[in-house]
C-alpha atoms as a PDB file:
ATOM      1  CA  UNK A   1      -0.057  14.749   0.992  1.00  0.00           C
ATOM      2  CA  UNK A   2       1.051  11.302   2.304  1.00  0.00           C
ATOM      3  CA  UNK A   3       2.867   9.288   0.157  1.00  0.00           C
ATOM      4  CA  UNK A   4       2.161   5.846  -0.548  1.00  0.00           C
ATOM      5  CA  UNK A   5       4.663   2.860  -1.787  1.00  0.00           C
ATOM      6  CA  UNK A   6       2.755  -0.074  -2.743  1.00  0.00           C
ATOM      7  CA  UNK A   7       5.256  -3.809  -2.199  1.00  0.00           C
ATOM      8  CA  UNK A   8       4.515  -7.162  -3.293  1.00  0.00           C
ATOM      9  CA  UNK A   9       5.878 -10.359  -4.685  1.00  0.00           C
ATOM     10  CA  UNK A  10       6.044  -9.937  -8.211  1.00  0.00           C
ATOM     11  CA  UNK A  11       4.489  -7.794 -10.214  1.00  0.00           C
ATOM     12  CA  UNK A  12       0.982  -7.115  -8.142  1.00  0.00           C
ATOM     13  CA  UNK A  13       1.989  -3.952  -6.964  1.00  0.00           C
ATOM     14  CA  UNK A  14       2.408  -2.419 -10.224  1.00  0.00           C
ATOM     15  CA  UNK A  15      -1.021  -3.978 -11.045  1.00  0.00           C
ATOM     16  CA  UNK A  16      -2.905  -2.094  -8.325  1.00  0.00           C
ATOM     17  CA  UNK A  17      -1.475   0.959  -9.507  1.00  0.00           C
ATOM     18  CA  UNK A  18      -2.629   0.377 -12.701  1.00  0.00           C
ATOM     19  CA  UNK A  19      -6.204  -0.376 -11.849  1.00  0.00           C
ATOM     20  CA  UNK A  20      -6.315   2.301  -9.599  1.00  0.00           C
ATOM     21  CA  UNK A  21      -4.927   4.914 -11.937  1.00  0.00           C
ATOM     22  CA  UNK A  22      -7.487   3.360 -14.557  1.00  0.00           C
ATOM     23  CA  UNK A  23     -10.397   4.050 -12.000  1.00  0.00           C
ATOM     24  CA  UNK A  24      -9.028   7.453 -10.229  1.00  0.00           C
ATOM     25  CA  UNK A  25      -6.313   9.235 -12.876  1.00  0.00           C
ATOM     26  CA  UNK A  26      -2.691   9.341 -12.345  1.00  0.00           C
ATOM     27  CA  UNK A  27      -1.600   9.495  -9.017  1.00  0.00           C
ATOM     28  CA  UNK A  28       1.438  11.472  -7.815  1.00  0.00           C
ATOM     29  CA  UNK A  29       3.879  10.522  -4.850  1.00  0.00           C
ATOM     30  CA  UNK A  30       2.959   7.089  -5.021  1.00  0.00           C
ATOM     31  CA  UNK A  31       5.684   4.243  -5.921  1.00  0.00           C
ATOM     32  CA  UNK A  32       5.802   0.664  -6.355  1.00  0.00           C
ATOM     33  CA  UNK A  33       8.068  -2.543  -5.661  1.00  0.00           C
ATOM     34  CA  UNK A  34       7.908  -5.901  -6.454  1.00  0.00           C
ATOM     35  CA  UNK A  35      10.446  -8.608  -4.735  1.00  0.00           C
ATOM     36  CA  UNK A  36      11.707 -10.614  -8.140  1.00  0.00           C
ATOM     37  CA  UNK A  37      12.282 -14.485  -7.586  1.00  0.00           C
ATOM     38  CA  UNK A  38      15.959 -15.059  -5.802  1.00  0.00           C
ATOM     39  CA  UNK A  39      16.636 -10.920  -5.294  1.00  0.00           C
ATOM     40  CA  UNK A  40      18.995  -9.751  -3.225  1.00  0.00           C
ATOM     41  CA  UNK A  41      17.164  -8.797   0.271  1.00  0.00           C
ATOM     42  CA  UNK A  42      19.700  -6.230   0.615  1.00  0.00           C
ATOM     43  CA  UNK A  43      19.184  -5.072  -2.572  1.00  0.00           C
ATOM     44  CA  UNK A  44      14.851  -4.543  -1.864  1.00  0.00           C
ATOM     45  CA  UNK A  45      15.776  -3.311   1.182  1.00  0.00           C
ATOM     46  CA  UNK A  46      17.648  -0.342  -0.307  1.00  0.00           C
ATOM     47  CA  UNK A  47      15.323   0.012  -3.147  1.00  0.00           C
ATOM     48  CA  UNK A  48      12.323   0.411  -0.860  1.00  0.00           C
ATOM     49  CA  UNK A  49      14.461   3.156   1.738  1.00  0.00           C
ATOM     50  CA  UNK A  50      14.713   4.756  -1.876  1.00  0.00           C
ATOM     51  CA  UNK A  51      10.977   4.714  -2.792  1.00  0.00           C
ATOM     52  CA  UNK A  52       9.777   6.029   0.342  1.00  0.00           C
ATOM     53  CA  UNK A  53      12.338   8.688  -0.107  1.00  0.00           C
ATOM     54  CA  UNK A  54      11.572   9.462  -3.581  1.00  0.00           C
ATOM     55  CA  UNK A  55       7.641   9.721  -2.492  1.00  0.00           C
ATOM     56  CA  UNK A  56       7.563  12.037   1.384  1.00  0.00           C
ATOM     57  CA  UNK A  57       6.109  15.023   1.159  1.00  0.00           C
ATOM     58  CA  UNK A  58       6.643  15.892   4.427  1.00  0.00           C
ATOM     59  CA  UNK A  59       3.358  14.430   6.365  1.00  0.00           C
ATOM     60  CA  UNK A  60       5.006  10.793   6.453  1.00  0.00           C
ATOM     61  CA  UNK A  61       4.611   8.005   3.830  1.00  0.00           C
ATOM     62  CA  UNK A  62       2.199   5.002   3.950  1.00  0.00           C
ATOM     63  CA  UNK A  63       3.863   1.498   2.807  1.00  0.00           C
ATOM     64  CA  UNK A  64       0.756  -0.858   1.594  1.00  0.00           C
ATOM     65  CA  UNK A  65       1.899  -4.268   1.282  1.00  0.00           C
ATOM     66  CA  UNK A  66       0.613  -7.607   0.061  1.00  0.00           C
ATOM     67  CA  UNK A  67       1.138 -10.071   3.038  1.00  0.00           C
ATOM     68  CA  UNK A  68       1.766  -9.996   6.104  1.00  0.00           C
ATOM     69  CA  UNK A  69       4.432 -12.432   7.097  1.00  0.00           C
ATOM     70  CA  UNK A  70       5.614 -11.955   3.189  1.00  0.00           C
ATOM     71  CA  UNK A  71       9.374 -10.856   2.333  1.00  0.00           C
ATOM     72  CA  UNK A  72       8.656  -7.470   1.224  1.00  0.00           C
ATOM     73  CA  UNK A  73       6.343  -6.669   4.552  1.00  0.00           C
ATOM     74  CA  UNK A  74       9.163  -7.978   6.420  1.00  0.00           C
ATOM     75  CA  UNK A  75      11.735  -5.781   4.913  1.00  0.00           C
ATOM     76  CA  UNK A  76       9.254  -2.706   5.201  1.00  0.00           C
ATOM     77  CA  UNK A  77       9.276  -3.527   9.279  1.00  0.00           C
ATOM     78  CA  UNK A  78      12.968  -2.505   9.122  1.00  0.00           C
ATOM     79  CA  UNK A  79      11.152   1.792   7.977  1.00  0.00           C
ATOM     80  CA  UNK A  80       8.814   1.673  10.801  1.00  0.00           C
ATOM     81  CA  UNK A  81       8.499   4.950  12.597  1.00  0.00           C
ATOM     82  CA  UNK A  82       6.747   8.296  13.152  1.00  0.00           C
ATOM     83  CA  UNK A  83       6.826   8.829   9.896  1.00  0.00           C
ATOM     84  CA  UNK A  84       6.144   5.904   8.203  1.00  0.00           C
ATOM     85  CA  UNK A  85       3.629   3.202   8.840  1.00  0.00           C
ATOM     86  CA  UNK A  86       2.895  -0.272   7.281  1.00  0.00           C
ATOM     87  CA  UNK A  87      -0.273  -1.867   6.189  1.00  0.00           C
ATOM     88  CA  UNK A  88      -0.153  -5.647   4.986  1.00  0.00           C
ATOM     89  CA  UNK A  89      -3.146  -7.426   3.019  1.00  0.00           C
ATOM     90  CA  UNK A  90      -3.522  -4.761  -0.079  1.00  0.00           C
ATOM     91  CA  UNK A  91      -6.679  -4.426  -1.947  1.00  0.00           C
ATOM     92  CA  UNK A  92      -7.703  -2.583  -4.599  1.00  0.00           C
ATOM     93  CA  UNK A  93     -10.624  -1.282  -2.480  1.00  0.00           C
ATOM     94  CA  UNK A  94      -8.010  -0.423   0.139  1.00  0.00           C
ATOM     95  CA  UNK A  95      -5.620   1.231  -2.407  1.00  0.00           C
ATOM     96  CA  UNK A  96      -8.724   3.580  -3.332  1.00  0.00           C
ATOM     97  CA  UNK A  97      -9.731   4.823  -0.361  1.00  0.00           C
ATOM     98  CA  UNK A  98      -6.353   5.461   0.924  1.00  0.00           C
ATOM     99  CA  UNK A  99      -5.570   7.423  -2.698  1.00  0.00           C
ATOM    100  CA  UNK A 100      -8.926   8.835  -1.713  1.00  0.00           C
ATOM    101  CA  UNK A 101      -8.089  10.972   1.946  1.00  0.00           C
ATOM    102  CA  UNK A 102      -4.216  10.776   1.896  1.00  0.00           C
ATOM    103  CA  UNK A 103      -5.124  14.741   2.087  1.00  0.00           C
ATOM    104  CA  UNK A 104      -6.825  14.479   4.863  1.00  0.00           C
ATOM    105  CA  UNK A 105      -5.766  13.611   8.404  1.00  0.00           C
ATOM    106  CA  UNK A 106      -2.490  11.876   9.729  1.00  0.00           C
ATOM    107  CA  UNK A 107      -0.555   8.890   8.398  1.00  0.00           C
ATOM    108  CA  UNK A 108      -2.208   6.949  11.673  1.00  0.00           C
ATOM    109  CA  UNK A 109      -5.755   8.075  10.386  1.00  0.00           C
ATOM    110  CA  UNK A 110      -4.880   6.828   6.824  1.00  0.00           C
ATOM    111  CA  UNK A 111      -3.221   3.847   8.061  1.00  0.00           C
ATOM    112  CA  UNK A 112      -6.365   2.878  10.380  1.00  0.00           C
ATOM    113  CA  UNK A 113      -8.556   3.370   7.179  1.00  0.00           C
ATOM    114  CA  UNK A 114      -7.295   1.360   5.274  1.00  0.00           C
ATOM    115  CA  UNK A 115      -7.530  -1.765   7.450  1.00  0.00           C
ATOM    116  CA  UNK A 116     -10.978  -0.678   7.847  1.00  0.00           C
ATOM    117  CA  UNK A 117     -11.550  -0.746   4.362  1.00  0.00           C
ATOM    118  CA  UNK A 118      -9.663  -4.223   3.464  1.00  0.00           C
ATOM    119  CA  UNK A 119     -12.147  -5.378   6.184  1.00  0.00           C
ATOM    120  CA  UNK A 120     -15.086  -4.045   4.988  1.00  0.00           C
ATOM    121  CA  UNK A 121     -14.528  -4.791   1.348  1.00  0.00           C
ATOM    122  CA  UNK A 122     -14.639  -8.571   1.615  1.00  0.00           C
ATOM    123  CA  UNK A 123     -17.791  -9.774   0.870  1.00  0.00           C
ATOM    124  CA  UNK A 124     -19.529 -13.335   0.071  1.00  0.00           C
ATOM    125  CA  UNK A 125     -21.238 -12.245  -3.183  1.00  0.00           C
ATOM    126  CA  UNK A 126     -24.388 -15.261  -2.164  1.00  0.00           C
ATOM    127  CA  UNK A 127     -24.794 -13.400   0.825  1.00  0.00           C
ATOM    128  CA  UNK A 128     -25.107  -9.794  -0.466  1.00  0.00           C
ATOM    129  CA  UNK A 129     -27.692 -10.779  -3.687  1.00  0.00           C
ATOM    130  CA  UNK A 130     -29.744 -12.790  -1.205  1.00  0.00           C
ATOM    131  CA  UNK A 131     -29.813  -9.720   0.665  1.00  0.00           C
ATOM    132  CA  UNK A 132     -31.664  -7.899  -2.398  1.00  0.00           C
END
């Protein structure tokens, strides 16, 4: 199983682990981190090598963070590597479908599927019900 860490400022991260745990049941090897207002970077920094850590099962660990550009993604730059890879713009319908096939397939394939399904889950509501 890949393991996901979800990072954001703030509390968000916890929040897409609670909607997603609402929707799909508790999730194992799957940790969160929010950067608090005027925190040590140092301090994240260690606290995310520690979350990764605490969530590898062996077949590498998927980092899902808010934004790109963001404090948090920035720090996560620092754990790229063959076994870890880095996603920035989190969704909830990203966050499913990755919780979804993290069974399946490498931490590439996971990591390309979930910028697929970012992409594909933004929609113009107008557009889709005047499609109907």
């Amino acid at each position: 199983m890949i393991g996901l860490v979800l990072i954001s400022h703030g509390p968000l991260a916890g929040g897409f682990r609670d909607a997603a745990e609402m929707i799909m049941g508790t999730q194992e090897a799957l940790a969160v981190l929010g950067l608090e207002p005027a925190q040590d970077m140092d301090r994240f920094q260690a606290d995310l090598t520690a979350a990764v850590g605490s969530v590898d099962r062996g077949s590498g660990v998927l980092i899902l963070a808010d934004l790109f550009g963001g404090s948090p993604a920035n720090t996560s730059a620092y754990l790229l590597g063959p076994s870890v890879e880095v996603v920035c713009g989190l969704s909830l319908p990203m966050l499913l479908e990755v919780l979804g096939f993290r069974e399946q397939g490498t931490l590439t394939d996971l990591a390309l599927l979930a910028v697929a399904a970012g992409a594909e889950a933004a929609v113009r509501l107008a557009d889709k019900l005047a499609q109907q």
